[in-house]
C-alpha atoms as a PDB file:
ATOM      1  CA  UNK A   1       3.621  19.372  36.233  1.00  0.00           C
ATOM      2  CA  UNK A   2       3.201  21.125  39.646  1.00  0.00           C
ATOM      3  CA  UNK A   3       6.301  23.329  40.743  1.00  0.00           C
ATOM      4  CA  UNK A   4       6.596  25.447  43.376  1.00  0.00           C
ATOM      5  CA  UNK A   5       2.921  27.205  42.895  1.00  0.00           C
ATOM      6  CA  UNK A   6       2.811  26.862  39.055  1.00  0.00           C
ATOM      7  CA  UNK A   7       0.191  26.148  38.026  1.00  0.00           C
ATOM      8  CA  UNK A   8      -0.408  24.309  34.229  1.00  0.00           C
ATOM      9  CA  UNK A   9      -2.320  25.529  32.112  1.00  0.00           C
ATOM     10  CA  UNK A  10      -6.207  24.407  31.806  1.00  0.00           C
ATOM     11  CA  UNK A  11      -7.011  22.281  28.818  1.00  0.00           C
ATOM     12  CA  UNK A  12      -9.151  23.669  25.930  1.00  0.00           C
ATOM     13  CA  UNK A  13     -11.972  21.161  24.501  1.00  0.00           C
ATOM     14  CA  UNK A  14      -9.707  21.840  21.032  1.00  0.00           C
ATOM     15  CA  UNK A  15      -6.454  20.121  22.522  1.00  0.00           C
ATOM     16  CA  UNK A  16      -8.333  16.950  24.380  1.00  0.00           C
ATOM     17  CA  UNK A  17     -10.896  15.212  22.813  1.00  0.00           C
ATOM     18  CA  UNK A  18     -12.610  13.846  26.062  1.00  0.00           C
ATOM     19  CA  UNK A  19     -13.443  17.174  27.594  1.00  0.00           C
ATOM     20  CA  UNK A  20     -17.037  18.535  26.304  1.00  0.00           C
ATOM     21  CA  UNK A  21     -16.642  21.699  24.719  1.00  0.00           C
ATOM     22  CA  UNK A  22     -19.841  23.469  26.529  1.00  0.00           C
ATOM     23  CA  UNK A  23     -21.935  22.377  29.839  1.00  0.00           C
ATOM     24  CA  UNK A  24     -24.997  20.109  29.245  1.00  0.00           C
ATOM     25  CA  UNK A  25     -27.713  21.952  28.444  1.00  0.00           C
ATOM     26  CA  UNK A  26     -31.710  21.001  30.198  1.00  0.00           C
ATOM     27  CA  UNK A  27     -32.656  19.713  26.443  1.00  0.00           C
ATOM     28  CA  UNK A  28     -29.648  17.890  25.871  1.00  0.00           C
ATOM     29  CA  UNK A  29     -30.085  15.947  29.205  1.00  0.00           C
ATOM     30  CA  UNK A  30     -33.432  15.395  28.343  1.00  0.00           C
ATOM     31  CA  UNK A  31     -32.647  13.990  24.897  1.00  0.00           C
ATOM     32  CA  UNK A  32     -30.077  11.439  26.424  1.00  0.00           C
ATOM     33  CA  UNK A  33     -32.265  10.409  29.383  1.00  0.00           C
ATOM     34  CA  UNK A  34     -34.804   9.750  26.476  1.00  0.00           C
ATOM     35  CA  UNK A  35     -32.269   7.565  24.670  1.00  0.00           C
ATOM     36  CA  UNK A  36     -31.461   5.643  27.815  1.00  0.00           C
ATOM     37  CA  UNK A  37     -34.814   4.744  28.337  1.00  0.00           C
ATOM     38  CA  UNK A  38     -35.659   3.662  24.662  1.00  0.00           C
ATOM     39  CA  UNK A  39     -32.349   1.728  25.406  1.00  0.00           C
ATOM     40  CA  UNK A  40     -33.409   0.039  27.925  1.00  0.00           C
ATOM     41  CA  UNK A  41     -37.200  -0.446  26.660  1.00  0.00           C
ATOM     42  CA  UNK A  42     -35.613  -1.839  23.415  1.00  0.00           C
ATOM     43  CA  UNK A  43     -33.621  -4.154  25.245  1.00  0.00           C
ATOM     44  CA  UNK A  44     -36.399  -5.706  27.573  1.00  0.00           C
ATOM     45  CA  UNK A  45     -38.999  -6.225  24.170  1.00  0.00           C
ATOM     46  CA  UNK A  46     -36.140  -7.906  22.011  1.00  0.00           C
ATOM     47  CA  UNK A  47     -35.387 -10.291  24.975  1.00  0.00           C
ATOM     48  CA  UNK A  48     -38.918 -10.879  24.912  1.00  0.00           C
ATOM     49  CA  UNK A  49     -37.988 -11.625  21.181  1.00  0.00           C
ATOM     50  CA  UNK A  50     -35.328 -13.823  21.483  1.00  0.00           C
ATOM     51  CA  UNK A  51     -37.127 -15.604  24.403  1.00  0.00           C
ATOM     52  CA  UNK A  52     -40.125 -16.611  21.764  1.00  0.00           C
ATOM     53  CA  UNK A  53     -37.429 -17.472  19.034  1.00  0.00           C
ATOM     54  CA  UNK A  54     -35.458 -19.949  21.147  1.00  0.00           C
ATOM     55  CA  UNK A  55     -39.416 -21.298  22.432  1.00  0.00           C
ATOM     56  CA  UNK A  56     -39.614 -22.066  18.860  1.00  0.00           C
ATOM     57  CA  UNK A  57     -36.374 -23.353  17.819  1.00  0.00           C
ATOM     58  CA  UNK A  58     -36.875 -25.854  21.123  1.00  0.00           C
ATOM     59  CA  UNK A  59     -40.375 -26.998  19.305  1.00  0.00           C
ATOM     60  CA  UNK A  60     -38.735 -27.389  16.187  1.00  0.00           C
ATOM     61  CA  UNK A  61     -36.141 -29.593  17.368  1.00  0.00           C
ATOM     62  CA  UNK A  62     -39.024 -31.519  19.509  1.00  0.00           C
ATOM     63  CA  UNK A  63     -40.684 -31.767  15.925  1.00  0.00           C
ATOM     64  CA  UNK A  64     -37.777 -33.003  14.544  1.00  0.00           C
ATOM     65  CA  UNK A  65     -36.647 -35.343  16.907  1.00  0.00           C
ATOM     66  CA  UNK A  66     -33.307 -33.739  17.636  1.00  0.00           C
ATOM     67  CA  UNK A  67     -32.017 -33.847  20.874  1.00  0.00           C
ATOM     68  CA  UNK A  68     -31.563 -30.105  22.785  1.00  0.00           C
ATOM     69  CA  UNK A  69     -28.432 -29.522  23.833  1.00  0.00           C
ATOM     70  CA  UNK A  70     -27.855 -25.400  23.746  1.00  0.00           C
ATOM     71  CA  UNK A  71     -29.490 -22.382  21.891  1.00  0.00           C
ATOM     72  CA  UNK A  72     -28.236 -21.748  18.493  1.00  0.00           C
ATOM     73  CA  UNK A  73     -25.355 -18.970  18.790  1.00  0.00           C
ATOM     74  CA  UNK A  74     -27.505 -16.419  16.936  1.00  0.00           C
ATOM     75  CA  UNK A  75     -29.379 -16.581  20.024  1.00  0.00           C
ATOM     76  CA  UNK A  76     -26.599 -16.174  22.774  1.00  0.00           C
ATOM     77  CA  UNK A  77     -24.930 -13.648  20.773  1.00  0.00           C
ATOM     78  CA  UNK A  78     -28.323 -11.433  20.860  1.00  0.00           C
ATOM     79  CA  UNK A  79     -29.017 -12.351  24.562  1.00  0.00           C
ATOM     80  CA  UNK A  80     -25.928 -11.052  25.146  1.00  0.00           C
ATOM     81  CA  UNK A  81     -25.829  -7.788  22.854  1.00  0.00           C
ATOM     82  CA  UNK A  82     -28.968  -7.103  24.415  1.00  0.00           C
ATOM     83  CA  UNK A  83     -27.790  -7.592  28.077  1.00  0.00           C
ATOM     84  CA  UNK A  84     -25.253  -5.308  27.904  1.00  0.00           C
ATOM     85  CA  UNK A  85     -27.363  -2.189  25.988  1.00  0.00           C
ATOM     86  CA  UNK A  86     -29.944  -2.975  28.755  1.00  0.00           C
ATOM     87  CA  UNK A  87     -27.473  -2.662  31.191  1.00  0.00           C
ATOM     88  CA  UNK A  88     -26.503   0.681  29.447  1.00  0.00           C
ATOM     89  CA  UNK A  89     -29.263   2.140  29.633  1.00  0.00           C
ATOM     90  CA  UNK A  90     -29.870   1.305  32.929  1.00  0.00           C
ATOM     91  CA  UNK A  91     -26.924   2.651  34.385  1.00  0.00           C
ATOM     92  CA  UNK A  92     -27.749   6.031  32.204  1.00  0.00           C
ATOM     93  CA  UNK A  93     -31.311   6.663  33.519  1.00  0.00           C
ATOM     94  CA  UNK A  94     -29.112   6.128  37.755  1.00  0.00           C
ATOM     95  CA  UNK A  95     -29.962   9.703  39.286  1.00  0.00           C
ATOM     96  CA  UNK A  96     -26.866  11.353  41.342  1.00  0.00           C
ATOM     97  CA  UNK A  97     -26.905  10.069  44.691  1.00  0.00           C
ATOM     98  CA  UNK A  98     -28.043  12.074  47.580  1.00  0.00           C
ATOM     99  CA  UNK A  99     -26.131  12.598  50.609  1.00  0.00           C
ATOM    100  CA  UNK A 100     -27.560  11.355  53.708  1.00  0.00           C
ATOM    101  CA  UNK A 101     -27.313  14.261  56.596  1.00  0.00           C
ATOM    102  CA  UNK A 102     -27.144  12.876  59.703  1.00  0.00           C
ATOM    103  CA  UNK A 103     -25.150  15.497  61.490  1.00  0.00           C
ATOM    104  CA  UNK A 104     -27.794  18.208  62.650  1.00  0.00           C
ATOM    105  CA  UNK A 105     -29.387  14.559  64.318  1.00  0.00           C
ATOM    106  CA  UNK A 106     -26.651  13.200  65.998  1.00  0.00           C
ATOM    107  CA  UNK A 107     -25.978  17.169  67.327  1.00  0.00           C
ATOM    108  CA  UNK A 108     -28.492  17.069  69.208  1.00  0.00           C
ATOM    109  CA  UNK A 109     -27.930  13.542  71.261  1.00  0.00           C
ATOM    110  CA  UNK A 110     -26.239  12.996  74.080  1.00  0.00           C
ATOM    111  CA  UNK A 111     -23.960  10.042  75.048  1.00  0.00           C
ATOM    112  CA  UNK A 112     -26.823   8.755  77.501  1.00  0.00           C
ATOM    113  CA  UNK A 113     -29.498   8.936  74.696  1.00  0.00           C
ATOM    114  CA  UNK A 114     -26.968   6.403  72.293  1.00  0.00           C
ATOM    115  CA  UNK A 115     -26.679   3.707  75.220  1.00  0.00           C
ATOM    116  CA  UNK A 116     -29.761   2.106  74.790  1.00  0.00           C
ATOM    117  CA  UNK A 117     -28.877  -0.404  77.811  1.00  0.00           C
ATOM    118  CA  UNK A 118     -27.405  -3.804  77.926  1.00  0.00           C
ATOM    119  CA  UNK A 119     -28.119  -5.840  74.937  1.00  0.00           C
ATOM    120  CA  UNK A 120     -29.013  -9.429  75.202  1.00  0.00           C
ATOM    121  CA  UNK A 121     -29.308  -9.592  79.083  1.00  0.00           C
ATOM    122  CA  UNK A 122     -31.131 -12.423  80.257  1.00  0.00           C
ATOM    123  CA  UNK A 123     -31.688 -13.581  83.858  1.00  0.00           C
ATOM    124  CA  UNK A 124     -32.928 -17.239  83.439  1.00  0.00           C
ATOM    125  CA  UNK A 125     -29.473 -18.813  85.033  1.00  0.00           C
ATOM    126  CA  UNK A 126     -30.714 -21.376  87.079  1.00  0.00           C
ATOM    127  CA  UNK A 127     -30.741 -24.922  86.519  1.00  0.00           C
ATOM    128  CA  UNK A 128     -34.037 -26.138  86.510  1.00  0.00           C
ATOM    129  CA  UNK A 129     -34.519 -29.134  89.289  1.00  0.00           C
ATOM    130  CA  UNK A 130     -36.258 -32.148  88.244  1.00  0.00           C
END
């Protein structure tokens, strides 16, 4: 707690497990972009996977004479599984976002430079006579 300009005492990486106990190094960002991306590539060729497989379980049934009424859950559990490490992976490889700077711009116009006129004006008013 905060009293009166105390401050508390910073946490060491020994007494809270969340808090990494060194700074990222170049490799080690490297190494997890890498896994994102094999994440992610993973993902996309064993929905390619499961796509053929429930192809095939569709023919079978055909074959069969079975009527389709859903996927075996084998295959919605996977789609699923494989949905969420794609999305993973995905959200892993996002780069930081950049701020847009717009300030040294808008410096440098003046009020009659942001008016660009009346919007939507039209003149044609009159009825036309028949």
């Amino acid at each position: 707690s905060l009293r009166a300009g105390r401050r508390s005492p910073p946490l060491s990486p020994s007494l809270h497990p969340f808090l990494p106990s060194r700074l990222p190094t170049a490799r080690s960002r490297a190494m997890g972009r890498r896994l994102y991306k094999t994440a992610v590539f993973l993902s996309i060729l064993a929905l390619f996977h499961v796509t053929v497989c429930a192809i095939q379980h569709r023919n079978y049934l055909k074959a069969i004479q079975e009527p389709f009424t859903y996927p075996p859950f084998e295959i919605l559990i996977q789609c699923v599984v494989l949905l969420l490490v794609g999305t993973w992976g995905v959200l892993g490889l996002q780069a930081n976002f950049v701020p847009i700077r717009t300030t040294t711009h808008l410096a440098k116009q003046t009020i009659d430079s942001l008016d660009g006129g009346p919007d939507f004006v039209h003149f044609n008013t009159r009825e036309l006579r028949q």
